[in-house]
C-alpha atoms as a PDB file:
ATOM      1  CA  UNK A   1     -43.703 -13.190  74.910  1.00  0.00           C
ATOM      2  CA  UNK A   2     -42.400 -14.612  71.999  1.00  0.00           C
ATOM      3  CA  UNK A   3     -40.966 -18.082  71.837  1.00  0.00           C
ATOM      4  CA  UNK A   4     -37.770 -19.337  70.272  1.00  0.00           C
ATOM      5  CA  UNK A   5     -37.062 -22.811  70.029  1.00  0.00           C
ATOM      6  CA  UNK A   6     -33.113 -23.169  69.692  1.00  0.00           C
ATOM      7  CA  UNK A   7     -31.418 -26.248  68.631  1.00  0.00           C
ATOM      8  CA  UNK A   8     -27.303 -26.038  69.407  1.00  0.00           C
ATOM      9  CA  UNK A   9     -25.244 -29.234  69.795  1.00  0.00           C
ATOM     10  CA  UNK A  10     -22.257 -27.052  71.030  1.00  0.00           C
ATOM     11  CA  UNK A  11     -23.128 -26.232  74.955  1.00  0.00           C
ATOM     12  CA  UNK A  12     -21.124 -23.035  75.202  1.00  0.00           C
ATOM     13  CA  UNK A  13     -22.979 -21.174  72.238  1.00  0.00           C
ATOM     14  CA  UNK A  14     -25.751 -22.732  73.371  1.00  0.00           C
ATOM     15  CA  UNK A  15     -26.130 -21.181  76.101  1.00  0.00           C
ATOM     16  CA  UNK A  16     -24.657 -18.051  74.955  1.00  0.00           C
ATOM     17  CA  UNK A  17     -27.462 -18.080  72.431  1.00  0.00           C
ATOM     18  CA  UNK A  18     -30.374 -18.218  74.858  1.00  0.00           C
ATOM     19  CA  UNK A  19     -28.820 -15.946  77.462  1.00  0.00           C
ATOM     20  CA  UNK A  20     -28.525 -13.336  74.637  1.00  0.00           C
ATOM     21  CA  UNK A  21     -31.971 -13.926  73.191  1.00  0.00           C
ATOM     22  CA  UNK A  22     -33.889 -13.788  76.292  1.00  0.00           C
ATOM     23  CA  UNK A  23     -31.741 -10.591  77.439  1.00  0.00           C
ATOM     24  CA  UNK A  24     -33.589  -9.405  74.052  1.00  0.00           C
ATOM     25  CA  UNK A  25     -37.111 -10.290  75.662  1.00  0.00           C
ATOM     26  CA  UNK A  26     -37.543 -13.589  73.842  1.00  0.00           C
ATOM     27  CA  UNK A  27     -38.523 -17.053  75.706  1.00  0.00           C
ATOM     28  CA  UNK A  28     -35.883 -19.374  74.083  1.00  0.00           C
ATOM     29  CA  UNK A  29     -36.421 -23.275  74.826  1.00  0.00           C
ATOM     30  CA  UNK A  30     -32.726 -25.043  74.019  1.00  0.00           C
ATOM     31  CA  UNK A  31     -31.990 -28.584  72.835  1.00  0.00           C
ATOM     32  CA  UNK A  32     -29.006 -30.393  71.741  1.00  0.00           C
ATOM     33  CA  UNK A  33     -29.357 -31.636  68.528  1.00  0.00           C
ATOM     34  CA  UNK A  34     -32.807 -32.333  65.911  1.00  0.00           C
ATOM     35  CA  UNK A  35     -34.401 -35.060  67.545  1.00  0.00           C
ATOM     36  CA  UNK A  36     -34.643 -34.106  71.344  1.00  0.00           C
ATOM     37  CA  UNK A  37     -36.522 -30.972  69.723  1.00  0.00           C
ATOM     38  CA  UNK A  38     -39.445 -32.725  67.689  1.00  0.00           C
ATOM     39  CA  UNK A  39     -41.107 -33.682  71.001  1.00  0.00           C
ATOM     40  CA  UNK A  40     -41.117 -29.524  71.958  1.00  0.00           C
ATOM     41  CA  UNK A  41     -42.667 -28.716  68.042  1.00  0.00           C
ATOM     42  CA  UNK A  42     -44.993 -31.400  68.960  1.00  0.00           C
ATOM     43  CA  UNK A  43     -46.679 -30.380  72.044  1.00  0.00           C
ATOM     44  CA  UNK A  44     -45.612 -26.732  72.537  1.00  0.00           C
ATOM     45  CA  UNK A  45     -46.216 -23.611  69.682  1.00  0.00           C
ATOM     46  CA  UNK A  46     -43.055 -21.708  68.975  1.00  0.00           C
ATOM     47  CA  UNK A  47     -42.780 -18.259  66.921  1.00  0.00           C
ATOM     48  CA  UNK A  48     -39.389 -19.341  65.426  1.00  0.00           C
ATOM     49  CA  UNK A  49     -36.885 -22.596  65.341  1.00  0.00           C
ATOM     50  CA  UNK A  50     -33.673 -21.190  65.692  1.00  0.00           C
ATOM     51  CA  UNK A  51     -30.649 -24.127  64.422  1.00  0.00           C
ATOM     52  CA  UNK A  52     -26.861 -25.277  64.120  1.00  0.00           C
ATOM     53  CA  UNK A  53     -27.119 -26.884  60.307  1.00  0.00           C
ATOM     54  CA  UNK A  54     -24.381 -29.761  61.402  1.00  0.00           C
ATOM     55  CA  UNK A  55     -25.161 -31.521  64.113  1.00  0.00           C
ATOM     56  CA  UNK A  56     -24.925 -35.330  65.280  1.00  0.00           C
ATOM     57  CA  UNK A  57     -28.060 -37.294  64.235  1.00  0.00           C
ATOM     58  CA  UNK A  58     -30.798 -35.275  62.438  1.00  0.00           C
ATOM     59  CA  UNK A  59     -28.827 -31.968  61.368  1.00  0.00           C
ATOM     60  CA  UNK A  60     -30.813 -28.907  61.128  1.00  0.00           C
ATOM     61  CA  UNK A  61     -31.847 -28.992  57.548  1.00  0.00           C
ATOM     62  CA  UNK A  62     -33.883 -32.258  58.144  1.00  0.00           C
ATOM     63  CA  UNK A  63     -35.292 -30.586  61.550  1.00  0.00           C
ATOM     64  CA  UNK A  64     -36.410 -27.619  59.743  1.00  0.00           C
ATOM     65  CA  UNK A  65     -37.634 -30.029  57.201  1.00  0.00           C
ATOM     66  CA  UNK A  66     -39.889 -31.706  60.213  1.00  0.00           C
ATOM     67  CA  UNK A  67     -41.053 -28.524  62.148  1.00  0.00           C
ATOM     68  CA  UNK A  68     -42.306 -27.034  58.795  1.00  0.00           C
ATOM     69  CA  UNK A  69     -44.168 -30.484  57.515  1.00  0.00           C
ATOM     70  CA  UNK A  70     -45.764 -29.987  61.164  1.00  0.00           C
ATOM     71  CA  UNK A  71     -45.897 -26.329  61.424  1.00  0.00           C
ATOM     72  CA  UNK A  72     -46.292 -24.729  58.161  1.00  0.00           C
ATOM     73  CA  UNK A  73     -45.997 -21.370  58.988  1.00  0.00           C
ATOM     74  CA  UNK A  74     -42.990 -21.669  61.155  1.00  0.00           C
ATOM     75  CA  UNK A  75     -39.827 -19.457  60.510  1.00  0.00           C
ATOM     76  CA  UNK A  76     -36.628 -20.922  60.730  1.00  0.00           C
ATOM     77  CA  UNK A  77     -33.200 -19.373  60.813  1.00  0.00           C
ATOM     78  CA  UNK A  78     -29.756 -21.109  60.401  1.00  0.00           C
ATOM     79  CA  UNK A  79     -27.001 -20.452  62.019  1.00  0.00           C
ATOM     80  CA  UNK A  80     -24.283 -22.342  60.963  1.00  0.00           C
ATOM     81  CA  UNK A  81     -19.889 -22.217  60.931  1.00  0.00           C
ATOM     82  CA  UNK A  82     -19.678 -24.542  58.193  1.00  0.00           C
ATOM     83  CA  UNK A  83     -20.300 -21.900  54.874  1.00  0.00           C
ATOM     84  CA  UNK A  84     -19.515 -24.988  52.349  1.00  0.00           C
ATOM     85  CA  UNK A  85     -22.159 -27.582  54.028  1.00  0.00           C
ATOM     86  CA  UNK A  86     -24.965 -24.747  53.725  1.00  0.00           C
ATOM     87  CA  UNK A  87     -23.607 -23.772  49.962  1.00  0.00           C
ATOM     88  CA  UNK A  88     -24.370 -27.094  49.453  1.00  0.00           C
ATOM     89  CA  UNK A  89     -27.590 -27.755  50.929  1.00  0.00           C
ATOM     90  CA  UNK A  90     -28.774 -24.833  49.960  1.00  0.00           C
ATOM     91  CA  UNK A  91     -31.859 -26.099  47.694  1.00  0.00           C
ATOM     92  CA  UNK A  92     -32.938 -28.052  50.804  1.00  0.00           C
ATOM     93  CA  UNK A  93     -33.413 -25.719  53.078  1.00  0.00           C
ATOM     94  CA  UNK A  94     -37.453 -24.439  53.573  1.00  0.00           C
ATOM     95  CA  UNK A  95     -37.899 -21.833  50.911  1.00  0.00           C
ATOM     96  CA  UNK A  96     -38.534 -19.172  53.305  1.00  0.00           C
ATOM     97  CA  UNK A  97     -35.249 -19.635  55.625  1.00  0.00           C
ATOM     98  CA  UNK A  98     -32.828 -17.133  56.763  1.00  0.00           C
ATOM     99  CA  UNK A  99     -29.052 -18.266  57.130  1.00  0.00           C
ATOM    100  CA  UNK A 100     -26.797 -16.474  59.432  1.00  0.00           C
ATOM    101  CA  UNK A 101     -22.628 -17.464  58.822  1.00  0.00           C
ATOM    102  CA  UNK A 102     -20.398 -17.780  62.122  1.00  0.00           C
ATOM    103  CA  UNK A 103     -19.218 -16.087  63.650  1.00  0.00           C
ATOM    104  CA  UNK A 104     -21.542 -13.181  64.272  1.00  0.00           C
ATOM    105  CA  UNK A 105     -21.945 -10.255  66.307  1.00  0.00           C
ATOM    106  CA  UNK A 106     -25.039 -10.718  68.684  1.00  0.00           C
ATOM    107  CA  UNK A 107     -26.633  -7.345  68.012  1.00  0.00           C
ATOM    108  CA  UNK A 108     -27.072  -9.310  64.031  1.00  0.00           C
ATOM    109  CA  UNK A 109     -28.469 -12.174  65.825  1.00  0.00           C
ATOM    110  CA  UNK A 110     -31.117 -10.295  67.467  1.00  0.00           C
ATOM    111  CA  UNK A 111     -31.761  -7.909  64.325  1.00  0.00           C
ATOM    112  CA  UNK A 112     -32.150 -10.978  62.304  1.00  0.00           C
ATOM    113  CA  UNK A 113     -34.767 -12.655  64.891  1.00  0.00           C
ATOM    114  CA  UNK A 114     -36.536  -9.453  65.188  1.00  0.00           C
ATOM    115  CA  UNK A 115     -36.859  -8.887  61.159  1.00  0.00           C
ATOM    116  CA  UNK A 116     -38.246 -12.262  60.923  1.00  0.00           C
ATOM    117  CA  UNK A 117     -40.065 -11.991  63.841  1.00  0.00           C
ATOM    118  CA  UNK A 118     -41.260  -8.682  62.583  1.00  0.00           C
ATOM    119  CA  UNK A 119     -42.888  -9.854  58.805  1.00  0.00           C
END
């Protein structure tokens, strides 16, 4: 089964996330913002880090900054609500990065984790 690390500071979509995702056959592992999840990249192998860009303490660019320095080979996919904060940080984000704009549909949140997934 493939895993999904997910990194959400809002609880609700969160959790809405994961339920979704693993309804789609995925193991998802959740945290609430960048640094509770560099202990899971650390120790456990994930197939994709899943991330909110704006988040309290480490935001999601600089944790997809991390889990790539440790994990070359990692995808990562942004999801954030914010398009003018990931305009701007565009040229930071890992070369290889897929963004996804709130709000979405789910079935484009699965397609998008599949096609990434997929490659």
């Amino acid at each position: 089964m493939l895993r999904i690390l997910l990194a959400e500071d809002d609880e609700t979509m969160r959790m809405f996330l994961s339920r979704s995702l693993e309804k789609a056959g995925y193991d998802v592992v959740t945290v609430s913002h960048g640094a509770e999840a560099i202990p899971y990249l650390t120790n456990e192998k994930f197939d994709l880090l899943l991330t909110d860009i704006v988040m309290p303490g480490m935001d999601g660019i600089e944790l997809a900054r991390r889990a790539t320095a440790m994990h070359e080979e990692l995808p990562v996919m942004f999801i954030t609500g914010f398009a003018a904060v990931a305009m701007d940080r565009t040229k930071e984000r890992p070369k290889s990065s897929k963004l996804l704009q709130k709000p979405f549909h789910l079935r484009d949140l699965v397609d998008e984790v599949e096609g990434i997934l997929a490659a």
